[in-house]
PDB file of N, CA and C in Angstrom:
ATOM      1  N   UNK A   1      14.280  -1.741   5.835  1.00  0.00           N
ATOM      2  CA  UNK A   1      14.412  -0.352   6.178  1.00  0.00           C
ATOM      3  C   UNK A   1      14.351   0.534   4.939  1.00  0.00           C
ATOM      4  N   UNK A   2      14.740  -0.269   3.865  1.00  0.00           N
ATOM      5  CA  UNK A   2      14.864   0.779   2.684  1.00  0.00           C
ATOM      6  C   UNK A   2      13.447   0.904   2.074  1.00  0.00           C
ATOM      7  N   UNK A   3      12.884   0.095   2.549  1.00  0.00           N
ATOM      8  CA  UNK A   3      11.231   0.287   1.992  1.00  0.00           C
ATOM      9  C   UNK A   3      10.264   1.167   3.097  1.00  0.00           C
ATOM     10  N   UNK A   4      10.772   0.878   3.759  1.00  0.00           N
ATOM     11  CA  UNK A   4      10.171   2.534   4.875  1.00  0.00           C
ATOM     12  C   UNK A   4      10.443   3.351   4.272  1.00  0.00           C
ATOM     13  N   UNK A   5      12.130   3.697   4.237  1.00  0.00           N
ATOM     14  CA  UNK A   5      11.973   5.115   3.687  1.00  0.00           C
ATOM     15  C   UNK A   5      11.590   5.883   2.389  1.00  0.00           C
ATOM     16  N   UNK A   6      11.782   4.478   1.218  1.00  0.00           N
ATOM     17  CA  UNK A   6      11.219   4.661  -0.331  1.00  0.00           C
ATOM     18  C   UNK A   6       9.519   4.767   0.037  1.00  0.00           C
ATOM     19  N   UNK A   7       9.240   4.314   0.830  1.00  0.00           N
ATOM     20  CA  UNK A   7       7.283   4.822   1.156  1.00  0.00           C
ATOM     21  C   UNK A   7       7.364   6.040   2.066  1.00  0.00           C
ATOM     22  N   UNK A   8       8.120   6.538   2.856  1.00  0.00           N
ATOM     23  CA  UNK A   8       7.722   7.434   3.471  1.00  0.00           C
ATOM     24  C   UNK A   8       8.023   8.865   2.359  1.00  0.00           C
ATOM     25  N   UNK A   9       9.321   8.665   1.671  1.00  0.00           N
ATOM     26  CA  UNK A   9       9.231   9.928   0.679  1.00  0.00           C
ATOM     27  C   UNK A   9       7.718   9.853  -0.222  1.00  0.00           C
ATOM     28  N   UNK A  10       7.410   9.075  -0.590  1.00  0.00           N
ATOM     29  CA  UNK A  10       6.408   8.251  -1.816  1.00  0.00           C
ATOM     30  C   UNK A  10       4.520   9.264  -1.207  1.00  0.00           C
ATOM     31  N   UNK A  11       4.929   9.394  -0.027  1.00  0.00           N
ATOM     32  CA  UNK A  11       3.361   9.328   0.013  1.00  0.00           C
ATOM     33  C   UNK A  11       3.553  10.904   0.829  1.00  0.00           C
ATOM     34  N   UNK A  12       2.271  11.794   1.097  1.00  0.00           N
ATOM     35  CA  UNK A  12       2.425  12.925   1.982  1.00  0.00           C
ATOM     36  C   UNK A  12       0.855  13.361   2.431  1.00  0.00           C
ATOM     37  N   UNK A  13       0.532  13.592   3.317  1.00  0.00           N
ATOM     38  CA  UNK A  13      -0.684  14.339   3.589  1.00  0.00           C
ATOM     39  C   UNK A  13      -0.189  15.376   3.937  1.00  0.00           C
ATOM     40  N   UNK A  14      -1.593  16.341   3.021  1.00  0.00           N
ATOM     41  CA  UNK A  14      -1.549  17.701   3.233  1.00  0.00           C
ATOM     42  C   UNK A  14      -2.520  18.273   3.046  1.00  0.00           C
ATOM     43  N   UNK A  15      -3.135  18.917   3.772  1.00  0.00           N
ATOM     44  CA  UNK A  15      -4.782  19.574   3.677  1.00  0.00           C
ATOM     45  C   UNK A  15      -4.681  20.932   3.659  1.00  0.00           C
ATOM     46  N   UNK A  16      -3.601  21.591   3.972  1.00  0.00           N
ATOM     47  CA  UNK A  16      -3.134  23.004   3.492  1.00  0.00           C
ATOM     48  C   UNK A  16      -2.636  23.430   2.939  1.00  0.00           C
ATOM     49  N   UNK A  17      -1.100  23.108   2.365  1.00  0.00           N
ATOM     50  CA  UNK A  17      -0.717  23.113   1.641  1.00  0.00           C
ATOM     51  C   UNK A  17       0.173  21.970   1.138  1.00  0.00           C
ATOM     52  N   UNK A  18       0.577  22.017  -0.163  1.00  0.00           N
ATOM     53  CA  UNK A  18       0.658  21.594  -1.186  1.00  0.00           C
ATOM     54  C   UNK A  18       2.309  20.881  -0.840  1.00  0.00           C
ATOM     55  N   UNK A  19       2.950  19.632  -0.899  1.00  0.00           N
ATOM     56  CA  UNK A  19       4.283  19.240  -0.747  1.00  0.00           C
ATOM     57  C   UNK A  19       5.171  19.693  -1.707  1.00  0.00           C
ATOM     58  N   UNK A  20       6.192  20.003  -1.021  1.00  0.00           N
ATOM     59  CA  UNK A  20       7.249  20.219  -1.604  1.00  0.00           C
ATOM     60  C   UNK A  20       8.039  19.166  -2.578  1.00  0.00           C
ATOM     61  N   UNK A  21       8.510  20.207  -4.064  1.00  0.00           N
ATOM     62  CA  UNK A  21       8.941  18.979  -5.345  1.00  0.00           C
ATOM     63  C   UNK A  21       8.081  18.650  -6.197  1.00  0.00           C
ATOM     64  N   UNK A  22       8.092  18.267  -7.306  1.00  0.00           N
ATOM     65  CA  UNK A  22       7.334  17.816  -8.669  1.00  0.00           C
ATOM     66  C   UNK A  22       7.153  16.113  -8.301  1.00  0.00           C
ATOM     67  N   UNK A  23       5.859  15.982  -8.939  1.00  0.00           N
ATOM     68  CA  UNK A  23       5.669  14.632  -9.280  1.00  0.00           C
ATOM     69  C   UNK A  23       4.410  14.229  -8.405  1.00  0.00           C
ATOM     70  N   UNK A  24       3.805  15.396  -7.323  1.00  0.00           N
ATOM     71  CA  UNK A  24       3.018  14.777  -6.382  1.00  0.00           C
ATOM     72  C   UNK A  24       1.330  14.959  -7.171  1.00  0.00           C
ATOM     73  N   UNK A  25       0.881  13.523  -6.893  1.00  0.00           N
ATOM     74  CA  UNK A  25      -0.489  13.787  -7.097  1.00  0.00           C
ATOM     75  C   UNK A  25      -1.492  12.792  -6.024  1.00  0.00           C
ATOM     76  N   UNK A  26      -3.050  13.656  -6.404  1.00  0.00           N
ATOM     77  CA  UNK A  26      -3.704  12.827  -5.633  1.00  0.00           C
ATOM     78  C   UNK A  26      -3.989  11.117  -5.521  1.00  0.00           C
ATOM     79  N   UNK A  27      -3.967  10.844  -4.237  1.00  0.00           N
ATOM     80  CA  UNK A  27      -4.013   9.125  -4.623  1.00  0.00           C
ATOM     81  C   UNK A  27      -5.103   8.788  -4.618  1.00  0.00           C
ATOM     82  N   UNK A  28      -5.291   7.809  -5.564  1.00  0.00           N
ATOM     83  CA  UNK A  28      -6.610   7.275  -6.039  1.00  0.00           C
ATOM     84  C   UNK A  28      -7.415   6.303  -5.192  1.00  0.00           C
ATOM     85  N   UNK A  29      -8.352   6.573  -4.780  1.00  0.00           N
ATOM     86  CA  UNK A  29      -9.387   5.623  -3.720  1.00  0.00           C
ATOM     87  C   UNK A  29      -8.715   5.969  -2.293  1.00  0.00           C
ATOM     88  N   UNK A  30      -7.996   7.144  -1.803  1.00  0.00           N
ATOM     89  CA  UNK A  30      -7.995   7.907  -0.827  1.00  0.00           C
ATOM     90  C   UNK A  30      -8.308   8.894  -0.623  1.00  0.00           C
ATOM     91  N   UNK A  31      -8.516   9.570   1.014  1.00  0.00           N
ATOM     92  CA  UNK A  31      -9.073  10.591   1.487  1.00  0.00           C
ATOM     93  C   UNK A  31      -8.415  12.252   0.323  1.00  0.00           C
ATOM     94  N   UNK A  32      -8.746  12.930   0.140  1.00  0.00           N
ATOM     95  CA  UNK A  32      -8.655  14.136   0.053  1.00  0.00           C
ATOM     96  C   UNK A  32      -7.522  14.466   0.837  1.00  0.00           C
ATOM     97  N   UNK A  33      -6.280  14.839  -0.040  1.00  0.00           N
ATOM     98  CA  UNK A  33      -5.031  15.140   0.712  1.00  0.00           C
ATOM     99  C   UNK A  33      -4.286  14.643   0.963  1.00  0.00           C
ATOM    100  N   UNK A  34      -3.975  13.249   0.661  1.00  0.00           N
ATOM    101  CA  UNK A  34      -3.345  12.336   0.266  1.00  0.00           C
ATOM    102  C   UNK A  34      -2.795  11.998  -0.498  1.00  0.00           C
ATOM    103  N   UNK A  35      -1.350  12.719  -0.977  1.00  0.00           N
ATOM    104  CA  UNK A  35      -0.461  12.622  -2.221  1.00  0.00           C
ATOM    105  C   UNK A  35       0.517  11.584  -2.558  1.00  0.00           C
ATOM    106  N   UNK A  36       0.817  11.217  -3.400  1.00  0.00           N
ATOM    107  CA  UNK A  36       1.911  10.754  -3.702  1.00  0.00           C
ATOM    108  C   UNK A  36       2.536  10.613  -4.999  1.00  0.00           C
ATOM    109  N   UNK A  37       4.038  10.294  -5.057  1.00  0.00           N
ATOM    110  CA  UNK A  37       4.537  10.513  -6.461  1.00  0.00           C
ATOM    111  C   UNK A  37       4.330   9.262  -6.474  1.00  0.00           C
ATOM    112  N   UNK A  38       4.429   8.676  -7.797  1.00  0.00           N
ATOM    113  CA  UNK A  38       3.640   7.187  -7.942  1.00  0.00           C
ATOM    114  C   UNK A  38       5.607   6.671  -8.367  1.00  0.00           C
ATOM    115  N   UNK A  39       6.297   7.297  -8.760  1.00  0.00           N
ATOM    116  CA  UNK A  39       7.429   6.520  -9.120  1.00  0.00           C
ATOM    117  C   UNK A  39       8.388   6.159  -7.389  1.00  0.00           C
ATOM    118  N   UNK A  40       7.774   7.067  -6.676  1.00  0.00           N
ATOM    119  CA  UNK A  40       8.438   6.547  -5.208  1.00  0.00           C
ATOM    120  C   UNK A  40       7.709   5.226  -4.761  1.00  0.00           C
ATOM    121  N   UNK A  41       6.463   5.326  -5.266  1.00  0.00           N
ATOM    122  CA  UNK A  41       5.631   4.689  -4.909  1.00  0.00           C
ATOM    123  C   UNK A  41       6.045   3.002  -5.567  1.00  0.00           C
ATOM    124  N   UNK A  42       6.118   2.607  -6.552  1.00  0.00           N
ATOM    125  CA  UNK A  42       6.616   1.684  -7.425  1.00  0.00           C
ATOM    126  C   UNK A  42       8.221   1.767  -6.482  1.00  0.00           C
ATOM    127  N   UNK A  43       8.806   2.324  -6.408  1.00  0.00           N
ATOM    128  CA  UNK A  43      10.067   2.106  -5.871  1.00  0.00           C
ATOM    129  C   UNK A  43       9.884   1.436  -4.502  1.00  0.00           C
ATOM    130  N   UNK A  44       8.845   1.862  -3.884  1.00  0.00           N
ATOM    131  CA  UNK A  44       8.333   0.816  -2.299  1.00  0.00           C
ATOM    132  C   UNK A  44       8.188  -0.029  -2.766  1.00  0.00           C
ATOM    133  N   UNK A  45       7.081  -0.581  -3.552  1.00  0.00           N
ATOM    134  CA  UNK A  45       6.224  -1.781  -3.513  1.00  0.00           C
ATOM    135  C   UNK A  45       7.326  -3.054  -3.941  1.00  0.00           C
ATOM    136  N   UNK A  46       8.281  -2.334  -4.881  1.00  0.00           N
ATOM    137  CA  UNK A  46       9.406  -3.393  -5.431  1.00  0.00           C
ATOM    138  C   UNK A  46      10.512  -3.729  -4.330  1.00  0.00           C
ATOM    139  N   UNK A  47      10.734  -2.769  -2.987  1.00  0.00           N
ATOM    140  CA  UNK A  47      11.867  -3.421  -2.025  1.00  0.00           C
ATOM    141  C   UNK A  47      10.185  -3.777  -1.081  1.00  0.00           C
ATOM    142  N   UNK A  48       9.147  -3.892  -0.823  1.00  0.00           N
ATOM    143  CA  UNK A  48       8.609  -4.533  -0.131  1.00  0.00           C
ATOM    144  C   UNK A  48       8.491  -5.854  -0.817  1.00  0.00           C
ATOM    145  N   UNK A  49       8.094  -5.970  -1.655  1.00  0.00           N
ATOM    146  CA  UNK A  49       8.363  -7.194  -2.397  1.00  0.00           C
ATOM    147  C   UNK A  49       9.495  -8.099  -1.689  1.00  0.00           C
ATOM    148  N   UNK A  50      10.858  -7.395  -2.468  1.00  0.00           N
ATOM    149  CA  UNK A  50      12.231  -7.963  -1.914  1.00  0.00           C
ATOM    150  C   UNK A  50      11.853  -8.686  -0.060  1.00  0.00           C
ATOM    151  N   UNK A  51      11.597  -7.497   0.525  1.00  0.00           N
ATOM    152  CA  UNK A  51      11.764  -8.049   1.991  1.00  0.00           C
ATOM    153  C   UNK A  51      10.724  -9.057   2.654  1.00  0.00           C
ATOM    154  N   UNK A  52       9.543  -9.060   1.561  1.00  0.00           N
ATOM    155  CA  UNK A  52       8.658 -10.175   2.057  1.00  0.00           C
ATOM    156  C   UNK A  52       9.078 -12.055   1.410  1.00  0.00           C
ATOM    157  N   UNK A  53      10.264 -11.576   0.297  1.00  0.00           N
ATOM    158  CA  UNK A  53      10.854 -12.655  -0.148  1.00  0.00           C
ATOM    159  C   UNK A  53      11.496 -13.248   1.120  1.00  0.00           C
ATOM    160  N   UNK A  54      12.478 -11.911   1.986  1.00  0.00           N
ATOM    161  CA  UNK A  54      12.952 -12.769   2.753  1.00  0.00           C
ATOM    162  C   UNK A  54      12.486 -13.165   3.711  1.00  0.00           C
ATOM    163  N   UNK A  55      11.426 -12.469   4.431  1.00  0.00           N
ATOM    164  CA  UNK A  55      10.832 -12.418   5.644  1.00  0.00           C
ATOM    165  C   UNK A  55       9.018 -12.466   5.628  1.00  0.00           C
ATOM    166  N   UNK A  56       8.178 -13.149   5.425  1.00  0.00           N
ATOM    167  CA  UNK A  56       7.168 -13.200   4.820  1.00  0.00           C
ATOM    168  C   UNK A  56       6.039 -12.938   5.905  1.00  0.00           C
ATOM    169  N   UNK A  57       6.160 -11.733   6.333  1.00  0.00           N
ATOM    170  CA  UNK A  57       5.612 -10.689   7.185  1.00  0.00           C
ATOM    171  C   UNK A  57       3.884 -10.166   6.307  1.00  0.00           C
ATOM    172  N   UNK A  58       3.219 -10.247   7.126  1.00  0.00           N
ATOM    173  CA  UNK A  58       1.753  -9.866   6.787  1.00  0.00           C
ATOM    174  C   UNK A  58       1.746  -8.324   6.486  1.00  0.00           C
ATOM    175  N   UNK A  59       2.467  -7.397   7.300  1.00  0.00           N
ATOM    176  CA  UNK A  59       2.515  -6.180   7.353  1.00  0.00           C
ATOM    177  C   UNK A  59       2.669  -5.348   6.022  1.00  0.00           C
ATOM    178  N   UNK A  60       3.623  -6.607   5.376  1.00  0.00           N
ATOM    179  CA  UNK A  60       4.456  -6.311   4.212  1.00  0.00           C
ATOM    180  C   UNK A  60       3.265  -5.884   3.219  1.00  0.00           C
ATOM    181  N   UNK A  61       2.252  -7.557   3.492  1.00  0.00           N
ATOM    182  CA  UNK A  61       1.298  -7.820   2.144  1.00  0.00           C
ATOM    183  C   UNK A  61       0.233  -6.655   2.037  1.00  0.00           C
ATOM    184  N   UNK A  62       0.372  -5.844   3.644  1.00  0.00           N
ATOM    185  CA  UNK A  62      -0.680  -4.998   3.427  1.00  0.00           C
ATOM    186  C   UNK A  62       0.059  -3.409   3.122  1.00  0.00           C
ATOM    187  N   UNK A  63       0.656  -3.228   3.326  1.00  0.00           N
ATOM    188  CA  UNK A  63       1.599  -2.534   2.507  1.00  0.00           C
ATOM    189  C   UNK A  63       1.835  -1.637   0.781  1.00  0.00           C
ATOM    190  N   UNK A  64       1.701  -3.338   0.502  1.00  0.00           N
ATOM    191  CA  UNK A  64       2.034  -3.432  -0.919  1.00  0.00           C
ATOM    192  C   UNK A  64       0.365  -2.983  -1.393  1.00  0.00           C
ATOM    193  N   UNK A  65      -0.626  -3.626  -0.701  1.00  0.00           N
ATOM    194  CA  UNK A  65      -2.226  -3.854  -1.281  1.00  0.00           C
ATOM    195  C   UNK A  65      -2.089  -2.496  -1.441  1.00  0.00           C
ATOM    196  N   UNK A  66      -1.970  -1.836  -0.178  1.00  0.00           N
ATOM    197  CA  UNK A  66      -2.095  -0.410   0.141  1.00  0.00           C
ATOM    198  C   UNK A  66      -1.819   0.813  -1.328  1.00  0.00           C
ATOM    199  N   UNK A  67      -0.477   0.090  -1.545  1.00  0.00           N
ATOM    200  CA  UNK A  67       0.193   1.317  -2.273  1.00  0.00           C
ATOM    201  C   UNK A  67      -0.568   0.560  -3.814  1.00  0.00           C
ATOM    202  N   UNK A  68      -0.787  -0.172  -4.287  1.00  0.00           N
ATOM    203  CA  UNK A  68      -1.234  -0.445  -5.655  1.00  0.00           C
ATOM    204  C   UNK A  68      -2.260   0.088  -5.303  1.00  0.00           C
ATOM    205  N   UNK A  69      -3.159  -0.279  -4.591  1.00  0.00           N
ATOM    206  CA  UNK A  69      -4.747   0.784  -4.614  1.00  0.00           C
ATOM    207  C   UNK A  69      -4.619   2.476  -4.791  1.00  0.00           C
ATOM    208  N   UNK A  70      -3.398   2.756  -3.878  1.00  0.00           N
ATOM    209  CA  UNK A  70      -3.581   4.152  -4.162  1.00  0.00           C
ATOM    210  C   UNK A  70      -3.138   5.045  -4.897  1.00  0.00           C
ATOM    211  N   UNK A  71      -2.329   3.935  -6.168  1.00  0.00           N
ATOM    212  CA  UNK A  71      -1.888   4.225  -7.384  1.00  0.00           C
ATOM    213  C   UNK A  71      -2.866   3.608  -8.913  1.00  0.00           C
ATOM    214  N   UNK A  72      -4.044   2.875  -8.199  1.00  0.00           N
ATOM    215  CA  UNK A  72      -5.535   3.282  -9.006  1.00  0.00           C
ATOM    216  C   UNK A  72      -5.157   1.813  -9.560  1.00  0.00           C
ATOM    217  N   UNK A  73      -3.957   0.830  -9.177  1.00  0.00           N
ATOM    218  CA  UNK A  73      -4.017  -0.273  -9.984  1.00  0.00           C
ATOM    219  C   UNK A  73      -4.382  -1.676  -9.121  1.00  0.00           C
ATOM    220  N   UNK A  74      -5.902  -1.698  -9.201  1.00  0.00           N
ATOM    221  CA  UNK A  74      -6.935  -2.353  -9.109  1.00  0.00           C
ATOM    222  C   UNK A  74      -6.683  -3.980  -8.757  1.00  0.00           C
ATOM    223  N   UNK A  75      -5.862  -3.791 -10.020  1.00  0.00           N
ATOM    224  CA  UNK A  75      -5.970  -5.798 -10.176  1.00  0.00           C
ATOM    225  C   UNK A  75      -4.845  -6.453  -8.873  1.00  0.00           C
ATOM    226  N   UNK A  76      -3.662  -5.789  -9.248  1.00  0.00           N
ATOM    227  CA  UNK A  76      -2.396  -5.754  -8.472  1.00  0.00           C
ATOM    228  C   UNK A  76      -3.015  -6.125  -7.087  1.00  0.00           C
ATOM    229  N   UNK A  77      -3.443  -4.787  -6.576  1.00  0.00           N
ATOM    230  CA  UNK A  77      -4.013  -4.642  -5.428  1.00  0.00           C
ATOM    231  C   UNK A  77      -4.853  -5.669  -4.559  1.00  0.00           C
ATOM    232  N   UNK A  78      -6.193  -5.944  -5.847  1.00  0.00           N
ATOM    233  CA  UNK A  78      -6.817  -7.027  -5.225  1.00  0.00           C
ATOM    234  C   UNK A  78      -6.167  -8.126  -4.754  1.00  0.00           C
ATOM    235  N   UNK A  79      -4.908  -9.092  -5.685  1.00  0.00           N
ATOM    236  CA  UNK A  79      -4.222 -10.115  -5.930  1.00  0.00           C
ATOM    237  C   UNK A  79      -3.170  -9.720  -4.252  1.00  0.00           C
ATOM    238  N   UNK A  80      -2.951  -9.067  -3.914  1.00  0.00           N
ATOM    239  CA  UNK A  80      -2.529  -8.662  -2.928  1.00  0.00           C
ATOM    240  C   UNK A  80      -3.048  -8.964  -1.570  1.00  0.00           C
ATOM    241  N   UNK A  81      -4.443  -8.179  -1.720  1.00  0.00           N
ATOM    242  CA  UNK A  81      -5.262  -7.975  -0.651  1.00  0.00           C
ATOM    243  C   UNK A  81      -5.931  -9.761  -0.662  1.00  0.00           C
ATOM    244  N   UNK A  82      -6.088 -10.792  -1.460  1.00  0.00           N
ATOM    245  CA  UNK A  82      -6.234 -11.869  -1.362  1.00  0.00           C
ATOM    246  C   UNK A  82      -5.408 -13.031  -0.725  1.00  0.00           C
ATOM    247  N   UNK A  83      -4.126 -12.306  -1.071  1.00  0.00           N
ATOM    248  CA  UNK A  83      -2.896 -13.441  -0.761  1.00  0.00           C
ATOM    249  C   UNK A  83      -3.076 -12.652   1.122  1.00  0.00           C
ATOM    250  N   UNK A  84      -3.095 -11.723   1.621  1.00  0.00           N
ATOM    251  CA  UNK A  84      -2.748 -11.129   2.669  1.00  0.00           C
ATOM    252  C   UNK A  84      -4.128 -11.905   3.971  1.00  0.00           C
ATOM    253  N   UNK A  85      -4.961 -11.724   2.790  1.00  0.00           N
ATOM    254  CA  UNK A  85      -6.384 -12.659   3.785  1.00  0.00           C
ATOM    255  C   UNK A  85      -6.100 -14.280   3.727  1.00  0.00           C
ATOM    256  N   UNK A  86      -5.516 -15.040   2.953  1.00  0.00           N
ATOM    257  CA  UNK A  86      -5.043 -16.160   3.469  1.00  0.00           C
ATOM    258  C   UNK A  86      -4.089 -16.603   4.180  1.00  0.00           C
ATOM    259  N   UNK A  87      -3.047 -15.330   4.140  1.00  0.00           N
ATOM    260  CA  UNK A  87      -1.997 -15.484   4.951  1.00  0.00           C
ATOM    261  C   UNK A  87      -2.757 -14.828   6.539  1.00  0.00           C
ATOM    262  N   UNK A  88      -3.933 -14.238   6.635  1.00  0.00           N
ATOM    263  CA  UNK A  88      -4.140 -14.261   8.135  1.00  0.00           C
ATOM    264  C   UNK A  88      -4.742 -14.629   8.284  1.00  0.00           C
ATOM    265  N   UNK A  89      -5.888 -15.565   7.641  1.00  0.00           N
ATOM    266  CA  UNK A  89      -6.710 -16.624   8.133  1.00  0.00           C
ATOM    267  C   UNK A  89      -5.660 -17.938   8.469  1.00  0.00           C
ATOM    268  N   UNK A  90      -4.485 -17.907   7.964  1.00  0.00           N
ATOM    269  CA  UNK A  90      -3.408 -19.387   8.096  1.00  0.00           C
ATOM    270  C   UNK A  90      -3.323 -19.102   9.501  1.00  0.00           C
ATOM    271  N   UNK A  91      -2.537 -17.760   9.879  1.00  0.00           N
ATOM    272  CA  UNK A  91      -2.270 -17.465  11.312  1.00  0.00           C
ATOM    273  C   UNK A  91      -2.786 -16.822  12.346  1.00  0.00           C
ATOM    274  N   UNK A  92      -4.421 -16.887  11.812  1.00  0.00           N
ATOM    275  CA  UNK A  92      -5.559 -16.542  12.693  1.00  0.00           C
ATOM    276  C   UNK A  92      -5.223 -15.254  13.435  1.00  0.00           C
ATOM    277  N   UNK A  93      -4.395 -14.370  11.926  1.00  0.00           N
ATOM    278  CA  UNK A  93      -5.021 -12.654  12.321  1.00  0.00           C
ATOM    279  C   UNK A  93      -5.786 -12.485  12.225  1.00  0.00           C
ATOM    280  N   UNK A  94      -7.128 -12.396  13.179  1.00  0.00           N
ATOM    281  CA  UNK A  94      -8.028 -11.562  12.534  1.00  0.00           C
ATOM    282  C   UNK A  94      -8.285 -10.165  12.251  1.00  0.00           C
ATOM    283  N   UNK A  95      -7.525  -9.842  12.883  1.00  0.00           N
ATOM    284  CA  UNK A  95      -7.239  -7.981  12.545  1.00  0.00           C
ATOM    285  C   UNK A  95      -6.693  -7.694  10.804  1.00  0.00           C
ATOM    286  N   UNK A  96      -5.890  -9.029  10.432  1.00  0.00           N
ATOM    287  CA  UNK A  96      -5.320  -8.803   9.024  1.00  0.00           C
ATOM    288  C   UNK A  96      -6.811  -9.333   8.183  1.00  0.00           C
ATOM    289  N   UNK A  97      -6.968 -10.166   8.821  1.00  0.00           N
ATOM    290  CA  UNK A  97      -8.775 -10.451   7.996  1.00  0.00           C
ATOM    291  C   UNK A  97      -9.421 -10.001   7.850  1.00  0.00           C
ATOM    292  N   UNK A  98      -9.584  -8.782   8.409  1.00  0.00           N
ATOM    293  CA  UNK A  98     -10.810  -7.925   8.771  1.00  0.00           C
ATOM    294  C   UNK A  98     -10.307  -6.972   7.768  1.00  0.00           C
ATOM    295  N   UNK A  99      -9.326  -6.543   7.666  1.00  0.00           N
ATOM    296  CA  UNK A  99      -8.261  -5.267   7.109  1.00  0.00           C
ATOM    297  C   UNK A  99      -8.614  -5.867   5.109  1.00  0.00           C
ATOM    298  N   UNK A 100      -7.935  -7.250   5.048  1.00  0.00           N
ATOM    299  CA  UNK A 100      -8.131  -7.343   3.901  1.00  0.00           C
ATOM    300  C   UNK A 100      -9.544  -7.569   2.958  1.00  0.00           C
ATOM    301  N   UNK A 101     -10.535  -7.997   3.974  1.00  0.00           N
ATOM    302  CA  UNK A 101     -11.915  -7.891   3.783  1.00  0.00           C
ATOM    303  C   UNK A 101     -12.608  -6.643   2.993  1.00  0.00           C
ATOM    304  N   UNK A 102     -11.890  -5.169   3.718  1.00  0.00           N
ATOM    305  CA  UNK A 102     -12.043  -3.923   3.733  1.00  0.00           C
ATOM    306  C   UNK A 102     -11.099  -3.914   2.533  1.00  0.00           C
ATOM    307  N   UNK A 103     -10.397  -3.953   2.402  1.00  0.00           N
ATOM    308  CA  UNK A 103      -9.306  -3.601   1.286  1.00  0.00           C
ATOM    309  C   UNK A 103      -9.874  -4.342  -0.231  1.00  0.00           C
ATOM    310  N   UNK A 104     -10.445  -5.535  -0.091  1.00  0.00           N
ATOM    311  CA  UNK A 104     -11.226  -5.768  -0.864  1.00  0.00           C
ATOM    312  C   UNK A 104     -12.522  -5.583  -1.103  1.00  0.00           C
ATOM    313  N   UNK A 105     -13.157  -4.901  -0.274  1.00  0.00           N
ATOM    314  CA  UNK A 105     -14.361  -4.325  -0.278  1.00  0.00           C
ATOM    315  C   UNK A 105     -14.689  -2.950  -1.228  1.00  0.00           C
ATOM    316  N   UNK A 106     -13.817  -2.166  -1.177  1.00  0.00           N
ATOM    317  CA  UNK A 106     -12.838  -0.967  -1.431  1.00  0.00           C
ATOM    318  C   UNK A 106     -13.240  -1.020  -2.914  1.00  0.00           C
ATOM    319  N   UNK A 107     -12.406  -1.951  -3.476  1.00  0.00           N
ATOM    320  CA  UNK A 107     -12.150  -2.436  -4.771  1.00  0.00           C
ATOM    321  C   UNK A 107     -13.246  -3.075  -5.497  1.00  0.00           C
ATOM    322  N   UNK A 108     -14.432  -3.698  -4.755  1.00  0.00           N
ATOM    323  CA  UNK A 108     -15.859  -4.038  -5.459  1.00  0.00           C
ATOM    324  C   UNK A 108     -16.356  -3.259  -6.296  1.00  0.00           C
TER     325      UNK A 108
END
């Protein structure tokens, strides 16, 4: 739960105006309008981390891919988006296969 809400402060769309508070910028390899402070952002990815230690949820891995891509760090991301496509080819998501395909596609 605490990584919901450390990502939901972390990120904001806004196509009119501008979010409220210092620290917001555009995220990198997303749509136009798509902000986030990157230190909320690092503050998700580290309790998603935590909760995929305990609970080793796919949702998590895409999550995490998510937020390193849209904080422009590439490598992280990929290493992410790799572990997330073997973990749904193991349990024959293909919706997570397809997702991390794209997520690594992204990043080519």
């Amino acid at each position: 739960m605490l990584a919901v809400r450390a990502s939901s402060a972390a990120f904001h769309r806004t196509l009119n105006r501008a979010p409220k508070g210092k620290g917001w910028v555009q995220c990198v390899n997303s749509p136009v309008g798509l902000m986030c402070r990157p230190a909320k952002v690092h503050e998700a990815i580290e309790l998603f981390a935590k909760a995929y230690e305990e609970f080793p949820d796919i949702v998590v891995l895409n999550q995490i891919a998510l937020a390193y891509e849209m904080l422009g760090d590439f490598e992280s991301a990929r290493t992410h988006y790799i572990k997330m496509r073997a973990q749904a080819v193991d349990e024959g998501n293909t919706a997570y296969t397809d997702a991390a395909e794209r997520g690594l596609a992204r990043l080519a």
